[in-house]
N, C-alpha and C. Protein backbone atom coordinates (compact mmCIF):
# COMPACT_ATOMS: atom_id res chain seq x y z
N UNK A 1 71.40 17.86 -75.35
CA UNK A 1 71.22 16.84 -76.35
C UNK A 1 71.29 17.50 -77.72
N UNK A 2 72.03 17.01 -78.50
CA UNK A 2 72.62 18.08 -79.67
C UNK A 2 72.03 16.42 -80.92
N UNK A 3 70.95 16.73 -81.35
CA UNK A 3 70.39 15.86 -82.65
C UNK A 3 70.78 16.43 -84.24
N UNK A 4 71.92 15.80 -84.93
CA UNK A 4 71.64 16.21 -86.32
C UNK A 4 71.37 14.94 -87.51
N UNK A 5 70.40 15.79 -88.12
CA UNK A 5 69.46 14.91 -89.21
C UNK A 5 69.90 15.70 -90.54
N UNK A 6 70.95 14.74 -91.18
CA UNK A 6 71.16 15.48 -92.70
C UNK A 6 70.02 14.56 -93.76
N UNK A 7 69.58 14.91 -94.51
CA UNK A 7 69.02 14.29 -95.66
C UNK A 7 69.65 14.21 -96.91
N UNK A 8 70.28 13.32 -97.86
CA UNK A 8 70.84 12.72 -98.77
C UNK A 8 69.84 12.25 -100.25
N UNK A 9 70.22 13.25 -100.63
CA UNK A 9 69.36 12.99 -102.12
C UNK A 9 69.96 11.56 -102.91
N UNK A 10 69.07 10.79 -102.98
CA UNK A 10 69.04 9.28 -103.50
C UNK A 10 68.43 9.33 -104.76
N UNK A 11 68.85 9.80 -106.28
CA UNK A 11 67.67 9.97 -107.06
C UNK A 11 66.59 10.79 -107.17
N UNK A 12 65.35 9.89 -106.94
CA UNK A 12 64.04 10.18 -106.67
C UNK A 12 63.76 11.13 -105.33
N UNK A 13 64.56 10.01 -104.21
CA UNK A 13 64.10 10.47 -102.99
C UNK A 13 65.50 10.58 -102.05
N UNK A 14 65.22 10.58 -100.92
CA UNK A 14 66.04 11.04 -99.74
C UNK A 14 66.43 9.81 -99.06
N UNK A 15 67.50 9.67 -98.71
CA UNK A 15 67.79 9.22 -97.36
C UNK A 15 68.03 9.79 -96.06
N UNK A 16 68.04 9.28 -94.74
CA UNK A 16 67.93 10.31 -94.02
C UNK A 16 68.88 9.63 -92.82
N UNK A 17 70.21 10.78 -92.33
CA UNK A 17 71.18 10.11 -91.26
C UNK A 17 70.40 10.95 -90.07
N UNK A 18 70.34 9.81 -89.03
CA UNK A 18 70.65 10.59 -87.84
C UNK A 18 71.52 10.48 -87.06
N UNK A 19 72.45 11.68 -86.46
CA UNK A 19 73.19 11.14 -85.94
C UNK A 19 72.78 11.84 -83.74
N UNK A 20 73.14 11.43 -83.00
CA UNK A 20 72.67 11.63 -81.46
C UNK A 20 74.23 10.87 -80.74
N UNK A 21 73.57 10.49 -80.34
CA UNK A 21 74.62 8.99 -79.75
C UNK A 21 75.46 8.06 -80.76
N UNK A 22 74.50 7.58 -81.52
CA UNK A 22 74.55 6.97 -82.21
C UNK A 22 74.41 7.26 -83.81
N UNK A 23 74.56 6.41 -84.82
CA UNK A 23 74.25 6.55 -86.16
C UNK A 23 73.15 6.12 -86.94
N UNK A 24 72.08 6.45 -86.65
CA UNK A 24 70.94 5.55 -87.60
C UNK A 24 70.92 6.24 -89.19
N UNK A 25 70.66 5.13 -90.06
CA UNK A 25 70.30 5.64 -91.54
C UNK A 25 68.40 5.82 -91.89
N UNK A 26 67.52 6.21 -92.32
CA UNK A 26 66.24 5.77 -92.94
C UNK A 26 65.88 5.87 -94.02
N UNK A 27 66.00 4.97 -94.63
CA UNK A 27 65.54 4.57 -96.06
C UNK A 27 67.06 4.53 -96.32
N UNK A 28 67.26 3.87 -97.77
CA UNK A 28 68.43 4.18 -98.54
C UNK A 28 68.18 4.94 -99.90
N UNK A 29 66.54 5.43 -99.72
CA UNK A 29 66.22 6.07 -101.74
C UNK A 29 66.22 4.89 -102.44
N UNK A 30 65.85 5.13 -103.33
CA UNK A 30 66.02 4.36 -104.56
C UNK A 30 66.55 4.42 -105.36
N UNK A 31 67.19 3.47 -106.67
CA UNK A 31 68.69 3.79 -107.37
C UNK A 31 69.87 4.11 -106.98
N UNK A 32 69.90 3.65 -105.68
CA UNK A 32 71.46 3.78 -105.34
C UNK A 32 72.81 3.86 -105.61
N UNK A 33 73.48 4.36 -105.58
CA UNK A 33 74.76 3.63 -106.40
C UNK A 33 75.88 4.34 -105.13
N UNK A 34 76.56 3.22 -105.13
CA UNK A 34 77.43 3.02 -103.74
C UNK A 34 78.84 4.72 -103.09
N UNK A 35 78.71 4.55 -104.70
CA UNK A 35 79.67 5.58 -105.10
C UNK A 35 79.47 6.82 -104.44
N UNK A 36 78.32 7.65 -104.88
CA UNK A 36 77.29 8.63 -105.01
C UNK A 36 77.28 8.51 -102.74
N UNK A 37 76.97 7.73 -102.63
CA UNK A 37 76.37 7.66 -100.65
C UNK A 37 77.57 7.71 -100.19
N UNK A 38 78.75 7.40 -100.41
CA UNK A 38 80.23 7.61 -99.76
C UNK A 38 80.78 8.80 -100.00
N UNK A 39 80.55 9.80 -100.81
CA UNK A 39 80.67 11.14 -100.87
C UNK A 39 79.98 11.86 -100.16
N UNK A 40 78.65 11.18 -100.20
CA UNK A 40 77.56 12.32 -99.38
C UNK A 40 78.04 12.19 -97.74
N UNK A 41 78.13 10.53 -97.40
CA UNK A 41 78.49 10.98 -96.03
C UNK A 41 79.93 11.34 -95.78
N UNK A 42 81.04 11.14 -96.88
CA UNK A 42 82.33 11.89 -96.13
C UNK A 42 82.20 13.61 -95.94
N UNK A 43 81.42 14.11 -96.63
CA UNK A 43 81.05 15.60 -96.17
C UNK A 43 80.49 16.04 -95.12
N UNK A 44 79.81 14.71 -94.73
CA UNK A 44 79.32 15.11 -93.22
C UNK A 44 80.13 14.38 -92.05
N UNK A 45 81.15 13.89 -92.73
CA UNK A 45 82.19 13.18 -92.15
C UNK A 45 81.70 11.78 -91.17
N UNK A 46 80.75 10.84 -91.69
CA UNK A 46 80.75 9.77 -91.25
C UNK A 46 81.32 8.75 -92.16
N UNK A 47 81.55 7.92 -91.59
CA UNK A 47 82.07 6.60 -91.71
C UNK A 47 81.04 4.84 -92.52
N UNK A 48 81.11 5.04 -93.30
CA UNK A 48 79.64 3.38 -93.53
C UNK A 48 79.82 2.86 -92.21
N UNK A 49 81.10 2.38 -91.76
CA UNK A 49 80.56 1.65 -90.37
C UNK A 49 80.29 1.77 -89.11
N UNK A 50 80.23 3.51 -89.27
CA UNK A 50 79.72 3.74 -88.38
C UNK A 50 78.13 3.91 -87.92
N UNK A 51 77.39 3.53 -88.88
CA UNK A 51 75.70 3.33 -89.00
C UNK A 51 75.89 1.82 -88.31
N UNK A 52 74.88 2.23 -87.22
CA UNK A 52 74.11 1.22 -86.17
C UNK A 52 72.86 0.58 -86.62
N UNK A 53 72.54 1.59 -87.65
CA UNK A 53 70.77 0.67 -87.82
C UNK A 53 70.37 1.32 -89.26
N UNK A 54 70.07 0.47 -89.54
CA UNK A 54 69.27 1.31 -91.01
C UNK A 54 67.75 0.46 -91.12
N UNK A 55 66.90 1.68 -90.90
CA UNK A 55 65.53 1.21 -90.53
C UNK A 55 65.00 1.74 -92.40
N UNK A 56 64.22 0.74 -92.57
CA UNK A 56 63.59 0.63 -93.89
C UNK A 56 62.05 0.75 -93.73
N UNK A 57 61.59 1.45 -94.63
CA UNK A 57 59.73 2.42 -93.94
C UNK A 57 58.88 1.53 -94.97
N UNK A 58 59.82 0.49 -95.86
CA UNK A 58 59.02 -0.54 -96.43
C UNK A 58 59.21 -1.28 -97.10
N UNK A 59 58.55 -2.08 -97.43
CA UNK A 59 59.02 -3.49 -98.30
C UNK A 59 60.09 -3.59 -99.35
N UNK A 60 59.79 -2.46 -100.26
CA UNK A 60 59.62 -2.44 -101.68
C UNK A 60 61.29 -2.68 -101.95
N UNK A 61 61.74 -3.37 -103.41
CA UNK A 61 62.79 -3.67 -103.53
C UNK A 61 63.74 -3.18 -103.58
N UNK A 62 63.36 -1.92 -103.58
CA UNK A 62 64.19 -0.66 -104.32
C UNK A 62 64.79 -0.13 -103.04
N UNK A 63 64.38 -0.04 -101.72
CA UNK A 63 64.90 0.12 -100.26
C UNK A 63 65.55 -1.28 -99.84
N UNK A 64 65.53 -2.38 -100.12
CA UNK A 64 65.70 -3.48 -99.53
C UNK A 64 67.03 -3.68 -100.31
N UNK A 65 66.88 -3.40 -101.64
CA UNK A 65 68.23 -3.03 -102.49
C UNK A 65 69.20 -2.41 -101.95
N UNK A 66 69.31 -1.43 -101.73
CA UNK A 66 69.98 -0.11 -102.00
C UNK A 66 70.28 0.00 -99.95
N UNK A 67 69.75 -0.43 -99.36
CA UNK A 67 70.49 -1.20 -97.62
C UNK A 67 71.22 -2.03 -98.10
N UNK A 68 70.90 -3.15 -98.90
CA UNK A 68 72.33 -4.20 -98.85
C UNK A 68 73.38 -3.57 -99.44
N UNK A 69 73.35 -2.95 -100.21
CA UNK A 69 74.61 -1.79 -100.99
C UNK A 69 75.36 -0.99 -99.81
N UNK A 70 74.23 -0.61 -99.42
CA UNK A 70 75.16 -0.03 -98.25
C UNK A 70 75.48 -0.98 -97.37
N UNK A 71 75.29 -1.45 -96.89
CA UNK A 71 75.36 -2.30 -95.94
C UNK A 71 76.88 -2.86 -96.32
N UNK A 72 77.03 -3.32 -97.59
CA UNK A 72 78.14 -4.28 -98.34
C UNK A 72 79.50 -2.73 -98.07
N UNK A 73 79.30 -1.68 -98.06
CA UNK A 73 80.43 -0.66 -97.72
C UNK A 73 80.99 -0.60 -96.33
N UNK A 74 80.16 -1.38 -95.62
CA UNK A 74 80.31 -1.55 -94.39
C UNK A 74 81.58 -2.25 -93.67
């Protein structure tokens, strides 16, 4: 079972890919800008549509934001 977890500087904070089987995202950071997250993951050579899940650790607008951004690259 081969797990890699890159972390993606968002600003302030991190986002975090995992990839296994599958593609999960966590969190999207805050201040996003669409631009900036499509560079970070073509270096690790994923795809926007290839994320299965993007789990959000909380309410706040600034994560709920910055998923639909991504989400919209999808």
């Amino acid at each position: 079972m081969n797990i890699n977890i890159y972390p993606i500087r968002m600003a302030f904070e991190r986002c975090h890919i995992i990839q296994e089987k599958g593609i999960i995202m966590i969190d999207g950071g805050s201040i996003i800008k669409a631009t900036s997250f499509e560079k970070a993951i073509k270096r690790i050579n994923i795809k926007p549509d290839e994320i299965q899940l993007i789990v959000i650790t909380n309410g706040h607008m600034d994560r709920i934001r910055s998923a639909n951004d991504i989400k919209g690259l999808m």
